[in-house]
Every structure is written in structure tokens, then in C-alpha cells.
C-alpha atoms as a PDB file:
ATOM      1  CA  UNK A   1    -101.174 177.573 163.533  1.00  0.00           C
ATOM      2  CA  UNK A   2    -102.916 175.160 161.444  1.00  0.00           C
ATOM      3  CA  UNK A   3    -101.443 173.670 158.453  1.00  0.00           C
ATOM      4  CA  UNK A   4    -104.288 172.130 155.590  1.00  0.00           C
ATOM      5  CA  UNK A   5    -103.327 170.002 152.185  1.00  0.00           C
ATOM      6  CA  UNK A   6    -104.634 167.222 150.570  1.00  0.00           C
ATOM      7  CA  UNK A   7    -103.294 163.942 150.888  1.00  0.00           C
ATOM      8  CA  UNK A   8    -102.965 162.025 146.861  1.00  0.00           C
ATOM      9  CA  UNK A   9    -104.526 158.632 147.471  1.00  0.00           C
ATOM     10  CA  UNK A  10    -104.102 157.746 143.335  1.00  0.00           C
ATOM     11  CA  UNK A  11    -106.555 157.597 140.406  1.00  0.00           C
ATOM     12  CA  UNK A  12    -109.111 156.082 138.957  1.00  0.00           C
ATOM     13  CA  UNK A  13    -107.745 155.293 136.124  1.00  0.00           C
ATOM     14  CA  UNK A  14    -104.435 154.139 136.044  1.00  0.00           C
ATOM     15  CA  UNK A  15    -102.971 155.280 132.695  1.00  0.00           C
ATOM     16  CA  UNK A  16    -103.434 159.138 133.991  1.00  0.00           C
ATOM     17  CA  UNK A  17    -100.874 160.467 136.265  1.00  0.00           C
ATOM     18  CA  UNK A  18    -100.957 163.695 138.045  1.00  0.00           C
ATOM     19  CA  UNK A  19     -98.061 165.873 139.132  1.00  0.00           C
ATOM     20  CA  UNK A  20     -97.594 168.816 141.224  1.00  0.00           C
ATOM     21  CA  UNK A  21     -95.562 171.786 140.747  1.00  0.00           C
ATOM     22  CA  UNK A  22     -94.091 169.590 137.580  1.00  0.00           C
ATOM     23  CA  UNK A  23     -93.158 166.720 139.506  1.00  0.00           C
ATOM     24  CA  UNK A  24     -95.565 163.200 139.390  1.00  0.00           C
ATOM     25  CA  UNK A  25     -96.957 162.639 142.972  1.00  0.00           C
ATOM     26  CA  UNK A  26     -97.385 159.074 144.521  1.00  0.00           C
ATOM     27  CA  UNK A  27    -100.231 157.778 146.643  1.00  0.00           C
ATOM     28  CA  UNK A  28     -99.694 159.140 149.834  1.00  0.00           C
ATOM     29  CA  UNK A  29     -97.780 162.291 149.315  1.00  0.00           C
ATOM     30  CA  UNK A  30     -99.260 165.860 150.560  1.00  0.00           C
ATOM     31  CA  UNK A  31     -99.917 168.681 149.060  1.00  0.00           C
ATOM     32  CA  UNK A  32     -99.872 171.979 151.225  1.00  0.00           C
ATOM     33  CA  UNK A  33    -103.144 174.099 150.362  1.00  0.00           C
ATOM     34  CA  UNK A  34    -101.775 178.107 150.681  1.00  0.00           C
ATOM     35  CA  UNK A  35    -102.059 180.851 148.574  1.00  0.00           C
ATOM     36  CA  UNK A  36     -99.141 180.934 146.044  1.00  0.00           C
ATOM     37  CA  UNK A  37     -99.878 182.471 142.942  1.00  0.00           C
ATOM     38  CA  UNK A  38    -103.243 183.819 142.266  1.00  0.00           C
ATOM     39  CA  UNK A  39    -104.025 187.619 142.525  1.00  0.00           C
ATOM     40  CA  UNK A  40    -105.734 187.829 146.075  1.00  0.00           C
ATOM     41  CA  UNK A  41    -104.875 190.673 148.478  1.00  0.00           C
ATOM     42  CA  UNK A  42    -103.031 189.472 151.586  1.00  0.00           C
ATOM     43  CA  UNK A  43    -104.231 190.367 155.023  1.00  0.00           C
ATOM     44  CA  UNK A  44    -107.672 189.855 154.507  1.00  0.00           C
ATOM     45  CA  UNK A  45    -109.688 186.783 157.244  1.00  0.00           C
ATOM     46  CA  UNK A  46    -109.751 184.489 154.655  1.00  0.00           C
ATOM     47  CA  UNK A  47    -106.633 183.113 152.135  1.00  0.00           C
ATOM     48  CA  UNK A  48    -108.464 181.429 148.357  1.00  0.00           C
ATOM     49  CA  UNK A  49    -106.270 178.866 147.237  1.00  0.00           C
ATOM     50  CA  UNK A  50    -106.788 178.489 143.422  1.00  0.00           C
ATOM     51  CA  UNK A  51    -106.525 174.389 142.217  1.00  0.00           C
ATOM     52  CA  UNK A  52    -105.936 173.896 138.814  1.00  0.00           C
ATOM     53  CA  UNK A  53    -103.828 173.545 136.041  1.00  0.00           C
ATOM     54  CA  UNK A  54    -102.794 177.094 134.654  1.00  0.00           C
ATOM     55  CA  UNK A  55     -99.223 177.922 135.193  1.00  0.00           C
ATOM     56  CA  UNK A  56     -99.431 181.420 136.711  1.00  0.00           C
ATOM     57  CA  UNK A  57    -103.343 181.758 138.871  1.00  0.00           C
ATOM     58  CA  UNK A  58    -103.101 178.219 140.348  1.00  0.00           C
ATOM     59  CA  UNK A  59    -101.560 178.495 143.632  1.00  0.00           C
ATOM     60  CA  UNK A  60    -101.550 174.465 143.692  1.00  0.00           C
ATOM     61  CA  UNK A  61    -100.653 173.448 140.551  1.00  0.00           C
ATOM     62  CA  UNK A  62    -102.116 169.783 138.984  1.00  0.00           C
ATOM     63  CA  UNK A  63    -101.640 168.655 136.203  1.00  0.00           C
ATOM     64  CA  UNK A  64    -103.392 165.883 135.155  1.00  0.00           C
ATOM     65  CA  UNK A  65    -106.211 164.241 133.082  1.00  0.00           C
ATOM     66  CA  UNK A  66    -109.262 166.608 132.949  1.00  0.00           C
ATOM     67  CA  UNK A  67    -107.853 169.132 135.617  1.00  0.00           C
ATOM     68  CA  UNK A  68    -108.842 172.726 134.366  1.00  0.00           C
ATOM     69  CA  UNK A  69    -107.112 175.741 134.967  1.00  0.00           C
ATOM     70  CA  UNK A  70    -108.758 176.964 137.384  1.00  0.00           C
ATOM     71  CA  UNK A  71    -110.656 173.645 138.788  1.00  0.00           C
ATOM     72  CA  UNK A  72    -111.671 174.193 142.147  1.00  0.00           C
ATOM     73  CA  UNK A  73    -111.271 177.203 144.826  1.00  0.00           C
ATOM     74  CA  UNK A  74    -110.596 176.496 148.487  1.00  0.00           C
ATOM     75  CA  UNK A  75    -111.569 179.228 150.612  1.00  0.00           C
ATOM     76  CA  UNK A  76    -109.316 179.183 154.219  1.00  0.00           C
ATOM     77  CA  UNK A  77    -110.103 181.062 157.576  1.00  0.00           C
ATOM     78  CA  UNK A  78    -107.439 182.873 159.068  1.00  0.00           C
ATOM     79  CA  UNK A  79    -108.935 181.453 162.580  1.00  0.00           C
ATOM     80  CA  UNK A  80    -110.260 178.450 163.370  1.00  0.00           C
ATOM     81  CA  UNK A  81    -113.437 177.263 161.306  1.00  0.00           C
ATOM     82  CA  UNK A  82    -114.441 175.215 158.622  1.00  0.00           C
ATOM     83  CA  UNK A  83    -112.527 175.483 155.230  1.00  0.00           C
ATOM     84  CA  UNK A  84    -114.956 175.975 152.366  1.00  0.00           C
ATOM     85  CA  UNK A  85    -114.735 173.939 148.597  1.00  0.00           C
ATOM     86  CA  UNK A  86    -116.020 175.383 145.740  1.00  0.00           C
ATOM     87  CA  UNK A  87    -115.408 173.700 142.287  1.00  0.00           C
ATOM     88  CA  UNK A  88    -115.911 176.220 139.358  1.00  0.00           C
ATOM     89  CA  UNK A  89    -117.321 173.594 136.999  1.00  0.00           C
ATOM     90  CA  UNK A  90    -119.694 170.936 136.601  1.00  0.00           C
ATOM     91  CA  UNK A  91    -118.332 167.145 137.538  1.00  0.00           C
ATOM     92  CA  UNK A  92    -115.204 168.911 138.467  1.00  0.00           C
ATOM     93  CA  UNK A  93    -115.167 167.362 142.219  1.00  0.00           C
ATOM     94  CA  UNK A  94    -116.937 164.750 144.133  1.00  0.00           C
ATOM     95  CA  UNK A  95    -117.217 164.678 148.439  1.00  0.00           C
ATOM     96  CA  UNK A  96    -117.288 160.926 148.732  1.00  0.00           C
ATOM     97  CA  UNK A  97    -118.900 159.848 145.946  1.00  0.00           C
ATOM     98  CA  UNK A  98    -121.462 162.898 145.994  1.00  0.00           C
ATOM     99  CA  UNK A  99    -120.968 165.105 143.083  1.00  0.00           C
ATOM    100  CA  UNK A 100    -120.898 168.563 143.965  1.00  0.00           C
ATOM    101  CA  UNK A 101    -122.399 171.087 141.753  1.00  0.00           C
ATOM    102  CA  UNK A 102    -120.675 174.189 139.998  1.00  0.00           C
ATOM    103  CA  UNK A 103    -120.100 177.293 142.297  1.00  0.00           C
ATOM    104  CA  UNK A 104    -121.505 175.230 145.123  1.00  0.00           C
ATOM    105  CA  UNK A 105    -120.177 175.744 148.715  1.00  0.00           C
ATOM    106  CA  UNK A 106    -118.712 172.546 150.534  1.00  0.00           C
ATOM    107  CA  UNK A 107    -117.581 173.161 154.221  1.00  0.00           C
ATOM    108  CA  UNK A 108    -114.658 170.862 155.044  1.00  0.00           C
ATOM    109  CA  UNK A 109    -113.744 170.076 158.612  1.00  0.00           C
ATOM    110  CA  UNK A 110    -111.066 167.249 157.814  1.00  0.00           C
ATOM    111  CA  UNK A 111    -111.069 163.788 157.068  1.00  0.00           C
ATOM    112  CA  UNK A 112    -113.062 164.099 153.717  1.00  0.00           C
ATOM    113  CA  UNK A 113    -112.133 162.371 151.025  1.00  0.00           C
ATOM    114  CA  UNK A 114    -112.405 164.137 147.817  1.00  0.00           C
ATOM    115  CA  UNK A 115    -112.150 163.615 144.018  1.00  0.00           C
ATOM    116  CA  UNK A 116    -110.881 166.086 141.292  1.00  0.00           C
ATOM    117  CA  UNK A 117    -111.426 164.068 138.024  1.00  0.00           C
ATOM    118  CA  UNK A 118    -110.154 160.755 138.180  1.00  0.00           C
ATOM    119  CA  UNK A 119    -107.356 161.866 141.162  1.00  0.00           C
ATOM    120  CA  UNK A 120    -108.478 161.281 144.899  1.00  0.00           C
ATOM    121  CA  UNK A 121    -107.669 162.824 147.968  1.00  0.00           C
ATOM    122  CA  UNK A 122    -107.910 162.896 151.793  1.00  0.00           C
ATOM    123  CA  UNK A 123    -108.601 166.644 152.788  1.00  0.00           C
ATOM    124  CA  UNK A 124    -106.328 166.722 156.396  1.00  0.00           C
ATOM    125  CA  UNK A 125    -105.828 169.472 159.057  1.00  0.00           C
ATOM    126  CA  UNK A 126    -102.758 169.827 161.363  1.00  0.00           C
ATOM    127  CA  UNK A 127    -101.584 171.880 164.208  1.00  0.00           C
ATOM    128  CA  UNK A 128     -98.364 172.898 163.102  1.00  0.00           C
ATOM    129  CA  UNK A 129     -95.839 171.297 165.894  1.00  0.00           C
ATOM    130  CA  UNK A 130     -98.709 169.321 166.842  1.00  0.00           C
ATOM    131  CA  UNK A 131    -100.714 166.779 165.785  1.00  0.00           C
ATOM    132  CA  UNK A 132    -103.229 166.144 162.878  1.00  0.00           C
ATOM    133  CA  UNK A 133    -106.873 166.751 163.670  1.00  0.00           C
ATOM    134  CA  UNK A 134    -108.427 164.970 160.878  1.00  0.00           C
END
């Protein structure tokens, strides 16, 4: 089984803070990308994990400086494959440095680093019991 999150490697901007779930996350801490909140029906190939900031669709909730409700969609296989990124608005992510458009789809194999607003992050695969693969 794999396990994906995003690793916080800090902001841009000092002065703007970002916290998970209600609690401020340091450089270096992971976030677990699954399916939490938002209405999705389970069993189906692929699990969409909402990012964002609204309190009951995000299934990873941020909180932070210019993170929308419902900033970015990540769409999971339930086998092995790439992971696709989607960001619902305009400048609402970068893929190392590259801004990625509205609505566009990003496949992410693991090691990418990734910016939502001024927050960056290290997207990371793992075998659960095992080690990371990117």
C-alpha cells in the first residue's frame, strides 16, 4: 500500500503561517493526502483529495495566506500510477517554479516540489512498511 502527502518546506514570506487541521505546521512536517471530508463516493479506482481552506469539503485542511477553499484537487489511483494535480484557480500552484494553469492536469510521480501561494512543498510517495520512493 502506498502512502502520499506533502512534505511543508516553509513560505515565502515569512510573516504568513500556515496550519493544518488548526494546528501551525513547521518546515518539515507531513501532511497525509486521503480523502477526508469532501462528498466523493468510496470504492471507485480513483480517491480526489480536496486542498483548501473550507472547513467541511477540504479533506486537507490549510489555512493560510491566499489558500482558497477549495485550492487545488489531487486526484489518487487506487493502483499504482501517477497521481494527478489540478489547481481550480489561476496562480493557485506552481511545479517548480512553473505556474500551472487553472483546471490544468499535472501528473506527479514523487519528488516534485510544489507551491500553493506563498507555502512550499515536497510531493513524496511511500510504501507503507517500506520505504519512500520519491
Amino acid at each position: 500500500m502506498r502512502s502520499r502527502r506533502l512534505v511543508y518546506l516553509g513560505s515565502n514570506d515569512p510573516a504568513a503561517p500556515l496550519s493544518c487541521e488548526g494546528r501551525e505546521l513547521s518546515p518539515g512536517e507531513a501532511v497525509e493526502l486521503r480523502h477526508r471530508r469532501s462528498p466523493w463516493r468510496a470504492g471507485q479506482e480513483i480517491e480526489r483529495v480536496i486542498i483548501g481552506s473550507h472547513r467541511s469539503r477540504a479533506d486537507v485542511l490549510l489555512e493560510g495566506s491566499g489558500i482558497r477553499p477549495e485550492h487545488v484537487r489531487v486526484y489518487l489511483p487506487a493502483s499504482d500510477g501517477p497521481v494527478d494535480f489540478r489547481p481550480l484557480h489561476e496562480g493557485a500552484a506552481s511545479l517548480a517554479g512553473r505556474p500551472i494553469e487553472a483546471l490544468e492536469w499535472t501528473p506527479l510521480a514523487g519528488g516534485e516540489e510544489i507551491e500553493l501561494g506563498p507555502y512550499r512543498f515536497r510531493y513524496e510517495v511511500t510504501v507503507v512498511g517500506g520505504s519512500q520512493l520519491a
